[in-house]
Structures are given as structure tokens and as C-alpha cells.
N, C-alpha and C. Protein backbone atom coordinates (compact mmCIF):
# COMPACT_ATOMS: atom_id res chain seq x y z
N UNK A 1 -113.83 185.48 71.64
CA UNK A 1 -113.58 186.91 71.67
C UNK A 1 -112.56 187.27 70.59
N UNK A 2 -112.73 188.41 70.07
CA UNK A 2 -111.87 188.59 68.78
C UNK A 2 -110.53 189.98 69.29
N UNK A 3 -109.42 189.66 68.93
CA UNK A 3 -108.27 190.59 69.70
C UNK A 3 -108.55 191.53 68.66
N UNK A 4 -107.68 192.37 69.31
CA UNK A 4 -107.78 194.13 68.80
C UNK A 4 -106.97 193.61 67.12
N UNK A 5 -106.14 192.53 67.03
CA UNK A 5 -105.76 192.52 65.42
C UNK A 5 -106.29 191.62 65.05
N UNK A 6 -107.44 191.08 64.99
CA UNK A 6 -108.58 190.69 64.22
C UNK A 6 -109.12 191.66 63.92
N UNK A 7 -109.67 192.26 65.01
CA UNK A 7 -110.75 193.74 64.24
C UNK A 7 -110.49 194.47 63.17
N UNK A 8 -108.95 194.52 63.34
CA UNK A 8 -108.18 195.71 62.38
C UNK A 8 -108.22 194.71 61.14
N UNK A 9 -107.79 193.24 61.24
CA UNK A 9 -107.93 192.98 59.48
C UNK A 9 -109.17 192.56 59.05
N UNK A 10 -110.26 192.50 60.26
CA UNK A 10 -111.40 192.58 59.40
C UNK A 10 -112.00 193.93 58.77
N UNK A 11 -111.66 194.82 59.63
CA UNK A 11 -112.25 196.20 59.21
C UNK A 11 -111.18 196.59 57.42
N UNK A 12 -110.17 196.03 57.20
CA UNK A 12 -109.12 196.63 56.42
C UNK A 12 -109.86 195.87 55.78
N UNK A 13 -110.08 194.63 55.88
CA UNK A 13 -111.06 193.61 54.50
C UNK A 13 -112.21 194.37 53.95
N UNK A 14 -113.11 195.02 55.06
CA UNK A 14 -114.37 195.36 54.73
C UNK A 14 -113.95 196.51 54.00
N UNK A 15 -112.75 197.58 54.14
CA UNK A 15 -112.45 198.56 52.99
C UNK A 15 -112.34 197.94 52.06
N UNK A 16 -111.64 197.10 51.93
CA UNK A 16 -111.52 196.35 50.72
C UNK A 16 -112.65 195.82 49.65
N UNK A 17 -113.54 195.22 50.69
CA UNK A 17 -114.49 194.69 49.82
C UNK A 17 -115.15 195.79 49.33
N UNK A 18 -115.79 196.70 50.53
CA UNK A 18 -116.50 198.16 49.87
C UNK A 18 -116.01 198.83 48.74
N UNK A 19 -114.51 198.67 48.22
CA UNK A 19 -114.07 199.68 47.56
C UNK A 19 -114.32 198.44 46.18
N UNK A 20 -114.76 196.98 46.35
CA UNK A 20 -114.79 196.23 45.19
C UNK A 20 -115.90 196.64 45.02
N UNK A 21 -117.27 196.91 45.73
CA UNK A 21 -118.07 196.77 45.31
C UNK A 21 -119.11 197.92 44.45
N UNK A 22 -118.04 199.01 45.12
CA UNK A 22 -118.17 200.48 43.90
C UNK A 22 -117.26 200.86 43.23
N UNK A 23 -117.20 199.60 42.70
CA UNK A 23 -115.93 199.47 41.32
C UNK A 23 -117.43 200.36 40.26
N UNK A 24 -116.52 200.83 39.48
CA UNK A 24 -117.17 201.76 37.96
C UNK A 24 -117.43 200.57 37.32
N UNK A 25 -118.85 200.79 36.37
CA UNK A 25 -119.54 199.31 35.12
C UNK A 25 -118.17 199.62 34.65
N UNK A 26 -117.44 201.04 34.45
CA UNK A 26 -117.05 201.00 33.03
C UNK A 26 -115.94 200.54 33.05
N UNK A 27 -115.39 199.78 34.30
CA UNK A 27 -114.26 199.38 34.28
C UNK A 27 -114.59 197.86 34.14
N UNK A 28 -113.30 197.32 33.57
CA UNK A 28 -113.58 195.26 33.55
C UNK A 28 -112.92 194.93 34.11
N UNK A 29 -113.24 194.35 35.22
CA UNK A 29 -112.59 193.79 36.19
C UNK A 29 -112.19 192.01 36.57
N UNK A 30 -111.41 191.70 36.60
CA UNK A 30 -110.98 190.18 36.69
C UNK A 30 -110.63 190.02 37.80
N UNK A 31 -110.70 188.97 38.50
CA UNK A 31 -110.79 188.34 40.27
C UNK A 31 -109.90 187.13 39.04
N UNK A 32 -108.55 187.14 40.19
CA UNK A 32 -106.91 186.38 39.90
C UNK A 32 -107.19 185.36 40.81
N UNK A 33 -108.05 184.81 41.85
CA UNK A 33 -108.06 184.38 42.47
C UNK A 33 -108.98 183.60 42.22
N UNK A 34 -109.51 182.27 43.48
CA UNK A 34 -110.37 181.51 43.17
C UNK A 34 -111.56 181.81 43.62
N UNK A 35 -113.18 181.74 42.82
CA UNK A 35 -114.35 182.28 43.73
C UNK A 35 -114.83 181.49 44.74
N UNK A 36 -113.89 180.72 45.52
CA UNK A 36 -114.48 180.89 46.76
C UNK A 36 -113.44 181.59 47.67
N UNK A 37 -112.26 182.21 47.41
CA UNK A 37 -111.63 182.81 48.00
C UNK A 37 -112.36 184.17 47.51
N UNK A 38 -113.33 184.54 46.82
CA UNK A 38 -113.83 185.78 46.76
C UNK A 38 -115.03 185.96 47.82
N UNK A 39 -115.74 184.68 47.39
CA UNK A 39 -116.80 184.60 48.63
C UNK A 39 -116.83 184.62 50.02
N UNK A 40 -115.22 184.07 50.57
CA UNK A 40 -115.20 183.74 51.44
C UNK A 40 -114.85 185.29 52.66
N UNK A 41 -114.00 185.69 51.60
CA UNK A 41 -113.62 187.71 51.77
C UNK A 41 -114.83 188.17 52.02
N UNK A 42 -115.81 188.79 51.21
CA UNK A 42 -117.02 188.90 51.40
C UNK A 42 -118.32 188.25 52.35
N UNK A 43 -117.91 186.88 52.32
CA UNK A 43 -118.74 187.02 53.94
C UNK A 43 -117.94 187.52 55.18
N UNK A 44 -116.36 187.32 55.34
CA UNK A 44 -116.21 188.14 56.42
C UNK A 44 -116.20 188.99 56.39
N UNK A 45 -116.02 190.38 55.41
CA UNK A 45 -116.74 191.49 55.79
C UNK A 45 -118.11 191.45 55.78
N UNK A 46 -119.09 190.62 55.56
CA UNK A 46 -120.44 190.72 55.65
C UNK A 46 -120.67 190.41 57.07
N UNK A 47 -120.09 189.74 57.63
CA UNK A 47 -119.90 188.97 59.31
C UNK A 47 -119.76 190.33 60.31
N UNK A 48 -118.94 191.49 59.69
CA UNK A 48 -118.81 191.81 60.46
C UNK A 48 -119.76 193.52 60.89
N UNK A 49 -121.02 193.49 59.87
CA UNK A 49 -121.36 194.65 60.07
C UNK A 49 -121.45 195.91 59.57
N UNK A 50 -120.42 195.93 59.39
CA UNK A 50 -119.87 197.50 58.75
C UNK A 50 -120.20 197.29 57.46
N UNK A 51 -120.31 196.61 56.17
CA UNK A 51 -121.36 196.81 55.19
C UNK A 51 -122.36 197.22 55.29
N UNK A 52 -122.55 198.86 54.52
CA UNK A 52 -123.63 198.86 54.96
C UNK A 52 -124.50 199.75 53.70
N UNK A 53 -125.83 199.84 53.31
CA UNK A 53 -126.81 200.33 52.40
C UNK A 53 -126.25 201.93 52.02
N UNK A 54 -127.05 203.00 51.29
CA UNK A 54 -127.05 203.91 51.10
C UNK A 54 -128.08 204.29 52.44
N UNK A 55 -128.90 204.06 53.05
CA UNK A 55 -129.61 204.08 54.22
C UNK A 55 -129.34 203.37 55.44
N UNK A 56 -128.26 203.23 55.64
CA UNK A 56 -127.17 203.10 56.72
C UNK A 56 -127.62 201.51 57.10
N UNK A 57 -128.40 200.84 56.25
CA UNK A 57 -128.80 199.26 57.14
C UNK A 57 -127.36 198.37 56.74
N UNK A 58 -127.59 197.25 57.43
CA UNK A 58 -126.65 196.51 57.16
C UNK A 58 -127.45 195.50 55.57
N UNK A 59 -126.13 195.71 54.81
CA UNK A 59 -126.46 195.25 53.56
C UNK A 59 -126.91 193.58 53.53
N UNK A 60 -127.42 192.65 53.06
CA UNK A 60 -127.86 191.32 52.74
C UNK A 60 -126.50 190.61 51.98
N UNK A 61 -126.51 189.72 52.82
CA UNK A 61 -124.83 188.93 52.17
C UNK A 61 -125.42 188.35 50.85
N UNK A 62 -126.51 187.85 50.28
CA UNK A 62 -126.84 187.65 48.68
C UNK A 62 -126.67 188.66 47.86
N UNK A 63 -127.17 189.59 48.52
CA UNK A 63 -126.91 191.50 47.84
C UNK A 63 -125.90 191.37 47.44
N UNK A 64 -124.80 191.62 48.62
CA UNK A 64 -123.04 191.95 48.75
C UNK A 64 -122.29 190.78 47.43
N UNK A 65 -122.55 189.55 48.13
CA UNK A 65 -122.09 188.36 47.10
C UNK A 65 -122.01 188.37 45.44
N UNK A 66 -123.61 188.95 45.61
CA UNK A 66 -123.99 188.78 43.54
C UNK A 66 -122.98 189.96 43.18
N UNK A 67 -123.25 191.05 43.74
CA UNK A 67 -122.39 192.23 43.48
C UNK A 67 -121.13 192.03 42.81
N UNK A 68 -120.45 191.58 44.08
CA UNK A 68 -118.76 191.37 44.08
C UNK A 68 -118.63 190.57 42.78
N UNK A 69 -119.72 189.33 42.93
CA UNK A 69 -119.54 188.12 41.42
C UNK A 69 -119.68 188.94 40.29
N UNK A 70 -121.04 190.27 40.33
CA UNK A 70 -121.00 191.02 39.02
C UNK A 70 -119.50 192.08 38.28
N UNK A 71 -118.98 192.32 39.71
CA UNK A 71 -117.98 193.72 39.06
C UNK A 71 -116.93 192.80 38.85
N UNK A 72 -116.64 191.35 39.28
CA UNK A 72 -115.49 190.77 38.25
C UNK A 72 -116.16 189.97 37.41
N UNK A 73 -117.08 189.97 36.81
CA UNK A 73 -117.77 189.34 35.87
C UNK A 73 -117.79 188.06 35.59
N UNK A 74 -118.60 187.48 37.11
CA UNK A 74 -118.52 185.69 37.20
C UNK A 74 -120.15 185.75 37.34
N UNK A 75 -120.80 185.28 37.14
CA UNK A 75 -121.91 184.29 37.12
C UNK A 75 -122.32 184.71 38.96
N UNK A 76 -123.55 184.47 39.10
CA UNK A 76 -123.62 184.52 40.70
C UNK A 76 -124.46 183.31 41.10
N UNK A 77 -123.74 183.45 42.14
CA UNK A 77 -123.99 181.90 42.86
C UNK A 77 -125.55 182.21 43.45
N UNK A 78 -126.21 180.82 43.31
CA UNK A 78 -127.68 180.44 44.30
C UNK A 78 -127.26 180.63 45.20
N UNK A 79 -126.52 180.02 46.40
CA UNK A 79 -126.26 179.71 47.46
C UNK A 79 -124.56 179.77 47.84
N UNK A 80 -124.68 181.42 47.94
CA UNK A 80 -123.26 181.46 48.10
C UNK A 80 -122.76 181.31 49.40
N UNK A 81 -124.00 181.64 50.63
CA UNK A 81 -123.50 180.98 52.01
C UNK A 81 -123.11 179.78 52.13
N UNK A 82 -123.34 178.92 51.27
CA UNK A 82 -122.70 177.72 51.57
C UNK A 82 -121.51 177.59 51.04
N UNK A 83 -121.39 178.01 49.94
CA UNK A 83 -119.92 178.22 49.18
C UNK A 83 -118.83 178.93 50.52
N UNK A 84 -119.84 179.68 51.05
CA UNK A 84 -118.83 180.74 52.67
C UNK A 84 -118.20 179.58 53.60
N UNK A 85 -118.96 179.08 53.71
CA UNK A 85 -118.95 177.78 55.09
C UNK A 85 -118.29 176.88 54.48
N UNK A 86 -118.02 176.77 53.36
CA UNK A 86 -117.14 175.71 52.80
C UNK A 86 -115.62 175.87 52.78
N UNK A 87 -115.64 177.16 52.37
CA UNK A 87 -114.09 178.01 52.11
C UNK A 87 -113.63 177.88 53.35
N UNK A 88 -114.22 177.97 54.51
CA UNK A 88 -113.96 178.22 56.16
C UNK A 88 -113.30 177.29 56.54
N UNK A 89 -113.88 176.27 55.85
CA UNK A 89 -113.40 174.62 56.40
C UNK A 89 -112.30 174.12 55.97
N UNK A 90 -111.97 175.00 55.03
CA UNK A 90 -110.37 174.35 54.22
C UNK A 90 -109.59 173.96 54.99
N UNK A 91 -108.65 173.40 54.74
CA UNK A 91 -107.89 173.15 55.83
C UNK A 91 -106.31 172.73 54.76
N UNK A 92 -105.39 172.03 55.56
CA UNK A 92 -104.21 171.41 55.04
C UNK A 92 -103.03 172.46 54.31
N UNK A 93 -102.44 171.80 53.74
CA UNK A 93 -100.98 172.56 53.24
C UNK A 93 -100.86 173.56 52.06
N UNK A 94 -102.34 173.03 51.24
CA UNK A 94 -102.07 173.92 49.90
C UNK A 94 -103.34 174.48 49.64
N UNK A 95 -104.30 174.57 51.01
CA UNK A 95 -105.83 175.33 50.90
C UNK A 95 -106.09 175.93 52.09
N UNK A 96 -105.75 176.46 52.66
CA UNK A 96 -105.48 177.51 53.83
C UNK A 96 -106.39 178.46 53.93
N UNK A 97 -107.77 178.62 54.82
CA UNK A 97 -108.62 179.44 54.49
C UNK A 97 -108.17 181.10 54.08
N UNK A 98 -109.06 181.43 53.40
CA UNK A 98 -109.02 182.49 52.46
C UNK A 98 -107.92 183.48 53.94
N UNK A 99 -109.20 184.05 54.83
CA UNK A 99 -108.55 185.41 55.54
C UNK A 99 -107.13 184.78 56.74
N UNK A 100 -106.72 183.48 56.38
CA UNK A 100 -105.29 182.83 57.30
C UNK A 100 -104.58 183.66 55.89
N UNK A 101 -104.48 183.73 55.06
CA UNK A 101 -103.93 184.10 54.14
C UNK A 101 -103.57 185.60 53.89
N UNK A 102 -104.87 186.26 54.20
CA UNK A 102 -105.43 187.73 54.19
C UNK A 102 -104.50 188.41 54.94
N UNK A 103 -104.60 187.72 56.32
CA UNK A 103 -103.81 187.96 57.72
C UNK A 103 -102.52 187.87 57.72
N UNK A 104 -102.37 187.09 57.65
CA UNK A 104 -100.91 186.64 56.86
C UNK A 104 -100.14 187.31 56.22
N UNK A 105 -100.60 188.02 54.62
CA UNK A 105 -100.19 188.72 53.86
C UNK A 105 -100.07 190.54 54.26
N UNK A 106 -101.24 190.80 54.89
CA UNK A 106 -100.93 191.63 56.42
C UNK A 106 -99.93 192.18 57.26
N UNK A 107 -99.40 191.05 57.87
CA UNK A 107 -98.70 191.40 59.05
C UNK A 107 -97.38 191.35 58.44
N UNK A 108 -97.31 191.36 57.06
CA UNK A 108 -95.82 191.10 56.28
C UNK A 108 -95.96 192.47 55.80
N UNK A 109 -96.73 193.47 55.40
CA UNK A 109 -96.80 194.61 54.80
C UNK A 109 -98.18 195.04 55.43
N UNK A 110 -98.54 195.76 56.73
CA UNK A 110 -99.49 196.63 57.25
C UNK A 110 -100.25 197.48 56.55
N UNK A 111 -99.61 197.77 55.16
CA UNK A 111 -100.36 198.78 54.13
C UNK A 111 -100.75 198.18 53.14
N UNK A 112 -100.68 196.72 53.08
CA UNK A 112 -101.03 196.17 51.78
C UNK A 112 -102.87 196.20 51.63
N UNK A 113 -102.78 196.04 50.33
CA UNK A 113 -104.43 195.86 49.99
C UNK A 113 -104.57 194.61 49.33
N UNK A 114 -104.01 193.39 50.28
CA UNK A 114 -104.31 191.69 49.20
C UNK A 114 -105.42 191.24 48.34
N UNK A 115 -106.89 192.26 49.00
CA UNK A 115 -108.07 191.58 48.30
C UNK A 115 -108.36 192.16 46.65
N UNK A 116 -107.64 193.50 46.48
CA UNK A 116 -107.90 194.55 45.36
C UNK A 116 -106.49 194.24 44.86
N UNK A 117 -105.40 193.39 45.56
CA UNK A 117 -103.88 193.42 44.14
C UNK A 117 -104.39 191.98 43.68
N UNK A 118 -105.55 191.37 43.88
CA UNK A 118 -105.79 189.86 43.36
C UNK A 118 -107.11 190.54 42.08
N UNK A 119 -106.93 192.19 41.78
CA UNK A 119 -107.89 191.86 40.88
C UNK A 119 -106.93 192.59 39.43
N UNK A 120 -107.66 192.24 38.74
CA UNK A 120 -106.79 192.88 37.20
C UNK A 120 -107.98 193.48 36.62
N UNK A 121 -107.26 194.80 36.92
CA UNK A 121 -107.92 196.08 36.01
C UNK A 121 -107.80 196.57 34.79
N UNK A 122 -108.68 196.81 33.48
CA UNK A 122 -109.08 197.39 32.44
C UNK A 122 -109.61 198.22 32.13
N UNK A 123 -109.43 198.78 31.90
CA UNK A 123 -110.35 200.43 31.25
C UNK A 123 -110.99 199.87 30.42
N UNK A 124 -112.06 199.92 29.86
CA UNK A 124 -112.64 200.01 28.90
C UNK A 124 -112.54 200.62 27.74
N UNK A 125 -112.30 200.51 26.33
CA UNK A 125 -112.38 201.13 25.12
C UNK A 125 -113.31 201.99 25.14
N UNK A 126 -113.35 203.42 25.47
CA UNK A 126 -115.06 204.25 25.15
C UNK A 126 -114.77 205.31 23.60
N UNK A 127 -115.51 204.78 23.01
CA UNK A 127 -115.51 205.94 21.39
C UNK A 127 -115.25 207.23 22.21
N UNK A 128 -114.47 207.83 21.25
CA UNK A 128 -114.24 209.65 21.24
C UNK A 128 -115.32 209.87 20.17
């Protein structure tokens, strides 16, 4: 069963991810972090639903995945569910799954946005 502050930092993730994933082309975007700590963000908001289509379905975690890999401009994974299930399993002193971290960084600042201050933003050069 998931407590009332799980829900809340999964739902704050899934803003998060939503707001990565209608990032502008025209912006260039860099992920500071490692991609399976990107993947691993993205399947839990994919886990939990609330992603969802322009026709209210729940979006396809390959959909969501390639996405997120396109607007920071990485390559997209074949098989990024497994890359998910891998990140999950981390374990030990200096690999701490992605959202122990998320959570974490959380409950130290309630207003923070950890998944969007791990990205580095550029404008793009556009001719006048």
C-alpha cells in the first residue's frame, strides 16, 4: 500500500516529467544526470497513471521514454524497461535508487523541482 507521501512525490515527479516532456524543439536541453536515473524517473511516473495522451489515454512507457531521451538529446533506448528494473535494483552507498533520492531531496525542500534542476537549459541561436 502506498502512504499519502508517496502519492504526493509521485504525483510531483509526474509534473515533472510532463513538464520534460513538453519541453520546446527550440530549446537544447542537457540531462546532468545519469540515463538511467532519467529512465528510472520516467517509469515511475509512467507506473503511476497520470501520464496521459492528448486523448486522455494513458501514454505507452516506450512513447514517454524515447521522448524524455529526445528533448535531452540522448539516443533512445530498445529496451528501456529493462534499463527501469535495473535502476530499481541499485542498491549500496554510492547508487541509491533514482526516486530514494527524489524523496529525499523532497522532504529537505517541499518546493523543490530535483528532476528539471538536473537539466541544463539553452536557448537556441534563432537568426533575426
Amino acid at each position: 500500500m502506498i502512504t499519502q507521501e508517496e502519492k504526493n512525490v509521485r504525483e510531483h515527479l509526474v509534473a515533472e516529467v510532463d513538464t520534460l516532456l513538453h519541453t520546446s524543439p527550440k530549446k537544447v536541453v542537457r540531462w546532468k544526470g545519469t540515463m538511467l536515473d532519467l529512465i528510472e524517473a520516467v517509469h515511475t511516473a509512467y507506473t503511476t497513471g497520470l501520464l496521459r495522451d492528448e486523448w486522455g489515454n494513458p501514454r505507452l512507457f516506450k512513447v514517454v521514454a524515447a521522448r524524455a531521451c529526445v528533448c535531452v538529446g540522448h539516443k533512445r533506448y530498445k529496451n528501456a524497461a529493462v534499463m527501469a528494473a535495473s535502476a530499481r535494483r541499485r542498491k549500496g552507498l554510492r547508487s541509491f535508487p533514482f526516486m530514494t533520492r527524489y524523496t529525499y531531496m523532497l522532504s529537505k525542500n517541499p518546493n523543490a523541482t530535483p528532476l528539471l534542476d538536473m537539466l541544463e537549459t539553452k536557448h537556441e541561436n534563432t537568426p533575426q
